[in-house]
N, C-alpha and C. Protein backbone atom coordinates (compact mmCIF):
# COMPACT_ATOMS: atom_id res chain seq x y z
N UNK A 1 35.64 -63.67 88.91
CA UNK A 1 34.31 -63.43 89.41
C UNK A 1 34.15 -61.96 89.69
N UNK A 2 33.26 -61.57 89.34
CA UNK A 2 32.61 -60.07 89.68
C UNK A 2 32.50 -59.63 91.05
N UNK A 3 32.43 -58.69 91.34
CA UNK A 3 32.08 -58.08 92.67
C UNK A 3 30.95 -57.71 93.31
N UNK A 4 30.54 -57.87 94.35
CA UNK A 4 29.48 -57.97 94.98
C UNK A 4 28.98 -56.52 95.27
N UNK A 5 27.87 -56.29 95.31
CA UNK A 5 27.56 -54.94 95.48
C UNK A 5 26.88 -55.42 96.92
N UNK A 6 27.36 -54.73 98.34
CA UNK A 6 27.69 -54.76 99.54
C UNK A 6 26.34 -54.66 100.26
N UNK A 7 25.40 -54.16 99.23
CA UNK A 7 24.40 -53.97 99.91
C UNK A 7 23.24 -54.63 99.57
N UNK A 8 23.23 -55.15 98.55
CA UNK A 8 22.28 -56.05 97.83
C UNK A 8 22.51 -57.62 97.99
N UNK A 9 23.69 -57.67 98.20
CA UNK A 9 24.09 -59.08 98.82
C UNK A 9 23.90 -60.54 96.77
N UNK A 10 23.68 -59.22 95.63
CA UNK A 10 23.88 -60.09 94.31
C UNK A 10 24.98 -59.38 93.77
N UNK A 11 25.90 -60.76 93.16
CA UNK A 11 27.09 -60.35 92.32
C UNK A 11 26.38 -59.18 91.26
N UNK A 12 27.70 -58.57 91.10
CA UNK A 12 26.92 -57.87 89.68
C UNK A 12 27.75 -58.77 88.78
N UNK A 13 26.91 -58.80 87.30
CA UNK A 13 27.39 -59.24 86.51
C UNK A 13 28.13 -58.47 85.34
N UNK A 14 29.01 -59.37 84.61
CA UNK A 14 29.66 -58.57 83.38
C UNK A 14 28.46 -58.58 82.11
N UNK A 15 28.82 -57.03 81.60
CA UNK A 15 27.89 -56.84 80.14
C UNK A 15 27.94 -58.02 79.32
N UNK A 16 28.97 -58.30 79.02
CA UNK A 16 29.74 -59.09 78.17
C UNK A 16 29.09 -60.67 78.03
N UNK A 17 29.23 -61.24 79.18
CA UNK A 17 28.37 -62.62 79.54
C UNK A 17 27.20 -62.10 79.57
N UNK A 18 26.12 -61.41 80.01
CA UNK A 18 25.14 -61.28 79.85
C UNK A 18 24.39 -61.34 78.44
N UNK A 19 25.43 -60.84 78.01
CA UNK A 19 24.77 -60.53 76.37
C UNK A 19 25.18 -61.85 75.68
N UNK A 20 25.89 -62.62 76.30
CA UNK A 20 26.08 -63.56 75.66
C UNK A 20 25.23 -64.63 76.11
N UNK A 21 24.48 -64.75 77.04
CA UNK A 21 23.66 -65.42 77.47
C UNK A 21 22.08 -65.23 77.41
N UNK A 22 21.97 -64.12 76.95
CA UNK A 22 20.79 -63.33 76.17
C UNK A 22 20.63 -63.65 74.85
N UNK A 23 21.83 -63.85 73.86
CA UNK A 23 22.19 -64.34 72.46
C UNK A 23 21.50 -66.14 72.77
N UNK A 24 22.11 -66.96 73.71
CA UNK A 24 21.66 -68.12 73.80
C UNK A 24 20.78 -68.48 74.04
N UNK A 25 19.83 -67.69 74.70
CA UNK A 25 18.28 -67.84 75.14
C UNK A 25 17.49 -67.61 73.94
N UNK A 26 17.89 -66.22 72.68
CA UNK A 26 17.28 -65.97 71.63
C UNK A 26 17.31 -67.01 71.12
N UNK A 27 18.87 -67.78 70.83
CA UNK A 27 18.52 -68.46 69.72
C UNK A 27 17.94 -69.76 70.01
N UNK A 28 17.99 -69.94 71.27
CA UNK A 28 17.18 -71.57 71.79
C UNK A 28 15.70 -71.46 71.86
N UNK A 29 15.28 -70.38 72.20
CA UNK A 29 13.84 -69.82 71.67
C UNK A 29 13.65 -70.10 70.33
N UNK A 30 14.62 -69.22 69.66
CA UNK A 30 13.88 -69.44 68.00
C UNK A 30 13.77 -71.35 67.51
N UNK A 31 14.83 -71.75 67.97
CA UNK A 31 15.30 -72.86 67.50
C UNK A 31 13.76 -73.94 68.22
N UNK A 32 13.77 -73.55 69.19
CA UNK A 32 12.04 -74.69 69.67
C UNK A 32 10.80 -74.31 68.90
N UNK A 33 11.00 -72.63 68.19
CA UNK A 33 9.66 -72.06 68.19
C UNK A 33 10.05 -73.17 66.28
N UNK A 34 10.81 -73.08 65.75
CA UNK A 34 11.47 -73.65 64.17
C UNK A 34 10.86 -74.63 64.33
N UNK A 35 11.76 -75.63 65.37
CA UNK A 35 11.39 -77.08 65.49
C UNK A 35 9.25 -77.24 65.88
N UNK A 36 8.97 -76.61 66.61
CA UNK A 36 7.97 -76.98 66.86
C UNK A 36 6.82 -77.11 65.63
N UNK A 37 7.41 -75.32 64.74
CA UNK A 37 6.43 -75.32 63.23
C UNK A 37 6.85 -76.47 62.46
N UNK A 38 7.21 -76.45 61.86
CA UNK A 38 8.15 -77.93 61.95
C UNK A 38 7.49 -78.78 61.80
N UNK A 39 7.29 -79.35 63.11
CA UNK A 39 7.32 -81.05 63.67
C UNK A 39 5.91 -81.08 63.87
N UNK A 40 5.00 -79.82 64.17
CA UNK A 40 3.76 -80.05 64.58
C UNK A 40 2.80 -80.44 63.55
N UNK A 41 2.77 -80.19 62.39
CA UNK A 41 2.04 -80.80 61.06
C UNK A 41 2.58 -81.97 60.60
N UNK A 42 3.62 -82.82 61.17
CA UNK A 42 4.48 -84.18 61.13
C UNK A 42 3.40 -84.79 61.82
N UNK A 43 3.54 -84.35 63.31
CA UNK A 43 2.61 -85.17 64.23
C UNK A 43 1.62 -85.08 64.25
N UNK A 44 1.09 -84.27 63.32
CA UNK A 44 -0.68 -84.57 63.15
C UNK A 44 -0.52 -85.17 62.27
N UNK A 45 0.13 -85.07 60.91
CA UNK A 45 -0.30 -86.55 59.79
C UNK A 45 0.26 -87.55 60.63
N UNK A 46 1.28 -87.84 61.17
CA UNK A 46 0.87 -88.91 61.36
C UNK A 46 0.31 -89.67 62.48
N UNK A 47 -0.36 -88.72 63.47
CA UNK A 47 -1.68 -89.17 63.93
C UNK A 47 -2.82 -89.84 63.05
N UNK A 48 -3.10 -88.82 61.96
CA UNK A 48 -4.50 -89.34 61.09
C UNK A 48 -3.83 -90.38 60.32
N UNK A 49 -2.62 -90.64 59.77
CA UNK A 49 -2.19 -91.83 59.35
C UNK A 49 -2.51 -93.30 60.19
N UNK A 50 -1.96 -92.50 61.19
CA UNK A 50 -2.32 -94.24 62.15
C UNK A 50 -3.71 -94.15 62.20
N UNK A 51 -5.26 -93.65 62.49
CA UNK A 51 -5.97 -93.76 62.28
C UNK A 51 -6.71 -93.85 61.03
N UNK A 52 -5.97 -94.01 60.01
CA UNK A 52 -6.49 -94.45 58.80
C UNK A 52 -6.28 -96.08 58.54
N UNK A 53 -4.54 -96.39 59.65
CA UNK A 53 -4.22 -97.72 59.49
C UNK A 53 -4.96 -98.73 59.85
N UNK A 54 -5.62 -97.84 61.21
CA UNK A 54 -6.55 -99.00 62.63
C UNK A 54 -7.72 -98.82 61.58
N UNK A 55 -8.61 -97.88 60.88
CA UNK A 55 -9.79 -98.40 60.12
C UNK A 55 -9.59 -99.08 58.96
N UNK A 56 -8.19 -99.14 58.74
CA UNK A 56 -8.04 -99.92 57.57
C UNK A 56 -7.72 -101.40 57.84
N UNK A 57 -7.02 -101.86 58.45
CA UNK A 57 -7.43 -102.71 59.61
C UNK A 57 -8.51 -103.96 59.82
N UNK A 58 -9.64 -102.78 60.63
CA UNK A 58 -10.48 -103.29 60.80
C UNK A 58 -11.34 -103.99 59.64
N UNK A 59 -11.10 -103.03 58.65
CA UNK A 59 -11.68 -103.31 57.32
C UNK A 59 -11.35 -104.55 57.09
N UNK A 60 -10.08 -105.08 56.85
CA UNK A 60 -9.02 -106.06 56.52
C UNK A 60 -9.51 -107.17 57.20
N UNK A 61 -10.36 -106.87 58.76
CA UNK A 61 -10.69 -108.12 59.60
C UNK A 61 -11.83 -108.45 59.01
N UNK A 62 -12.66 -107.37 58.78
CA UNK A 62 -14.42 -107.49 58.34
C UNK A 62 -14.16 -108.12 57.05
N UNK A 63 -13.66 -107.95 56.07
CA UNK A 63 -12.89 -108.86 54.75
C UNK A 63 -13.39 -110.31 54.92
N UNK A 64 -11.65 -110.53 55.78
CA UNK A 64 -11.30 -111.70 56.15
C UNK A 64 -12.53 -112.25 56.80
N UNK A 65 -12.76 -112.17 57.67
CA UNK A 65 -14.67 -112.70 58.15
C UNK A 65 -15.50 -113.44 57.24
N UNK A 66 -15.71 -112.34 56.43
CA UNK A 66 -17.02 -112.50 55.44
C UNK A 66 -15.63 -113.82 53.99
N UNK A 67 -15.03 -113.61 54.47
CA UNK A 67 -14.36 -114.50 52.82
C UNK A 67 -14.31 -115.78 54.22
N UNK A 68 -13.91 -115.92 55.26
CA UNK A 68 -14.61 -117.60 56.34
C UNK A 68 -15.46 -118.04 55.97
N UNK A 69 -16.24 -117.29 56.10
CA UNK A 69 -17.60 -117.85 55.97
C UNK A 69 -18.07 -117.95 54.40
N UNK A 70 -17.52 -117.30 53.63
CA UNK A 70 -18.02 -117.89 52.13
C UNK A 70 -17.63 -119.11 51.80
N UNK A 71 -15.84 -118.91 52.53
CA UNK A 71 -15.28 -120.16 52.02
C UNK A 71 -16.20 -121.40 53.04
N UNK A 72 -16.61 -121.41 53.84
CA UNK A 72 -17.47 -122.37 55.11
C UNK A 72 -18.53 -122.89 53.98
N UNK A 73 -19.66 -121.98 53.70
CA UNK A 73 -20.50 -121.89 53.04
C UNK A 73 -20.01 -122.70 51.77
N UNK A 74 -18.71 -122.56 50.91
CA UNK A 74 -18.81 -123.27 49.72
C UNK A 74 -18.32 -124.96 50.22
N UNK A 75 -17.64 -124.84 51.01
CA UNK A 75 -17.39 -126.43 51.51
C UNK A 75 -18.67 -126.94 51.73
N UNK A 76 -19.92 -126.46 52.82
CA UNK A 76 -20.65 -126.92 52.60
C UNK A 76 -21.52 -127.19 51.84
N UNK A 77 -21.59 -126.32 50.89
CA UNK A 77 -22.36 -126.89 49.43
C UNK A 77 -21.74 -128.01 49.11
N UNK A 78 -20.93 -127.88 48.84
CA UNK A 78 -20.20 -129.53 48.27
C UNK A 78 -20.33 -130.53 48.98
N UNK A 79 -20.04 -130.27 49.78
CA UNK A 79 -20.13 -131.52 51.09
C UNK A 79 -21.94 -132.16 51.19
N UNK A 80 -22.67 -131.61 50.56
CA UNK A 80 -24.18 -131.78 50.90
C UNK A 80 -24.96 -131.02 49.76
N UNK A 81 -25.20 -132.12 48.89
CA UNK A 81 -25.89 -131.76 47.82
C UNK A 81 -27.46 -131.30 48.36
N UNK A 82 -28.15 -131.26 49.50
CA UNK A 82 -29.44 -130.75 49.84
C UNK A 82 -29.02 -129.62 50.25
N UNK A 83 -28.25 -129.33 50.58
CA UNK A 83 -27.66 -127.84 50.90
C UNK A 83 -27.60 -126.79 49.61
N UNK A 84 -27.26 -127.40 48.73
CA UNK A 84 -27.27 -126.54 47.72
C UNK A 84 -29.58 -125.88 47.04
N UNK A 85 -30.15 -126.90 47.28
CA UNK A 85 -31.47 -126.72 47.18
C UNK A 85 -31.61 -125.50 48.36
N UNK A 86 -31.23 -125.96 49.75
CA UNK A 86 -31.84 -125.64 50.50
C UNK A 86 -31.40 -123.67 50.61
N UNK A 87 -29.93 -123.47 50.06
CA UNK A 87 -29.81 -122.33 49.91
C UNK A 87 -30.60 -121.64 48.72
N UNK A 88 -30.88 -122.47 47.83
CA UNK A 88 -31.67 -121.74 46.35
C UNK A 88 -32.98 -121.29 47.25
N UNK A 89 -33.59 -122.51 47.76
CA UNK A 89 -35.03 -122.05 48.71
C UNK A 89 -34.80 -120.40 49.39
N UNK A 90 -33.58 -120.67 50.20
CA UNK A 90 -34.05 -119.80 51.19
C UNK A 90 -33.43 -118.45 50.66
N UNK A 91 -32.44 -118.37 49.73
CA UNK A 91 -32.15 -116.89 49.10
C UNK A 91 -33.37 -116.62 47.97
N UNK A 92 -33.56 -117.67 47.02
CA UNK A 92 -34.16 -116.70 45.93
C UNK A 92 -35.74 -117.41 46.24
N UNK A 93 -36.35 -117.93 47.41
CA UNK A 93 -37.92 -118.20 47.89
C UNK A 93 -38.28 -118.61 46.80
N UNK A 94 -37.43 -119.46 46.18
CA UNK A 94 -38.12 -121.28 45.55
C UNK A 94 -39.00 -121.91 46.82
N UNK A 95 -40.18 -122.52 45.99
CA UNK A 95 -41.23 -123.68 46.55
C UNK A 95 -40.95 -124.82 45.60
N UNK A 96 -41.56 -125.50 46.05
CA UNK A 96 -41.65 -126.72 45.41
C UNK A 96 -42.96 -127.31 44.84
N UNK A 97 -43.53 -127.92 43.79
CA UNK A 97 -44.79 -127.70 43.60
C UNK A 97 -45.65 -128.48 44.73
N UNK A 98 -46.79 -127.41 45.07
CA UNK A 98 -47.93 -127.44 45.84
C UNK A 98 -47.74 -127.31 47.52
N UNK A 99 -46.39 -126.37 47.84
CA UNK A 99 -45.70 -126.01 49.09
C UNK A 99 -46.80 -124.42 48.37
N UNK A 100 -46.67 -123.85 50.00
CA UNK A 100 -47.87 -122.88 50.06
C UNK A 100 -46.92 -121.88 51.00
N UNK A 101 -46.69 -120.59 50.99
CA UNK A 101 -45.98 -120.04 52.02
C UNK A 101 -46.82 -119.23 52.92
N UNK A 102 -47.20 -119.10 54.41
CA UNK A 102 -47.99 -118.51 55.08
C UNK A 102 -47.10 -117.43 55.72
N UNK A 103 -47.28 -116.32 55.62
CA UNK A 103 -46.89 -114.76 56.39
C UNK A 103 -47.78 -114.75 57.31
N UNK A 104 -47.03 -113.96 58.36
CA UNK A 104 -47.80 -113.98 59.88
C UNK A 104 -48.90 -112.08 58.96
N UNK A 105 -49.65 -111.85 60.00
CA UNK A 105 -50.92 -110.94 59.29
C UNK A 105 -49.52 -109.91 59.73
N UNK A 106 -49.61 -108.59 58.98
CA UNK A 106 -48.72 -107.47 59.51
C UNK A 106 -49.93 -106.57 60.31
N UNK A 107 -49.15 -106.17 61.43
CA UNK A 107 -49.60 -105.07 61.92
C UNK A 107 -50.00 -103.28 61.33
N UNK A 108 -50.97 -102.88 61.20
CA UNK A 108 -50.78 -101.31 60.66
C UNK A 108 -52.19 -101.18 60.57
C-alpha cells in the first residue's frame, strides 16, 4: 500500500495502477458505446416486428370472424330453403311480382 500524504489525509496512488485502471475504464466505455451501436437497431426492429405481429394478428382474428359467419350463413342456407330466397331478396332487391317497394321521402 502507498503512503499517505500527512496532510491531505488521501493515499497517494501508484502511476502504474492508475494507468491501469484508466486503460479499464477506456475500454469498458468503448465496449458499452460498441455494444450499444450494436444492439440499438436490433431493438428497434424488433420492436416494429412485434408490432407488425399484434396487427397481423388482429388481422388473423378479423379473418377468422368473417369466415364464422360465412361458414354460419352457409349452414343456414342449407338448413332452410326460404333462406336462400330471402338472402337473394335482400342482397340483390328481388320483388316478387306485384310487391311494390316504398322509401321513406329523403331529406334535402
Amino acid at each position: 500500500m502507498s503512503e499517505s500524504d500527512p496532510g491531505s489525509g488521501v493515499a497517494s496512488r501508484d502511476p502504474v495502477e492508475a494507468r491501469s485502471w484508466t486503460w479499464i475504464g477506456v475500454v469498458g466505455v468503448a465496449t458499452a458505446a460498441y455494444a450499444l451501436c450494436m444492439l440499438w437497431p436490433q431493438v428497434r426492429r424488433t420492436e416494429a416486428l412485434g408490432e407488425r405481429v399484434d396487427a397481423l394478428r388482429a388481422e388473423v382474428a378479423a379473418a377468422q370472424a368473417e369466415r364464422d359467419a360465412l361458414v354460419a350463413e352457409s349452414q343456414a342456407l342449407e338448413a332452410d330453403p326460404s333462406a336462400i330466397e330471402r338472402a337473394l331478396r335482400r342482397r340483390l332487391r328481388f320483388l316478387r311480382t306485384g310487391e311494390q317497394v316504398f322509401a321513406p321521402p329523403r331529406d334535402g
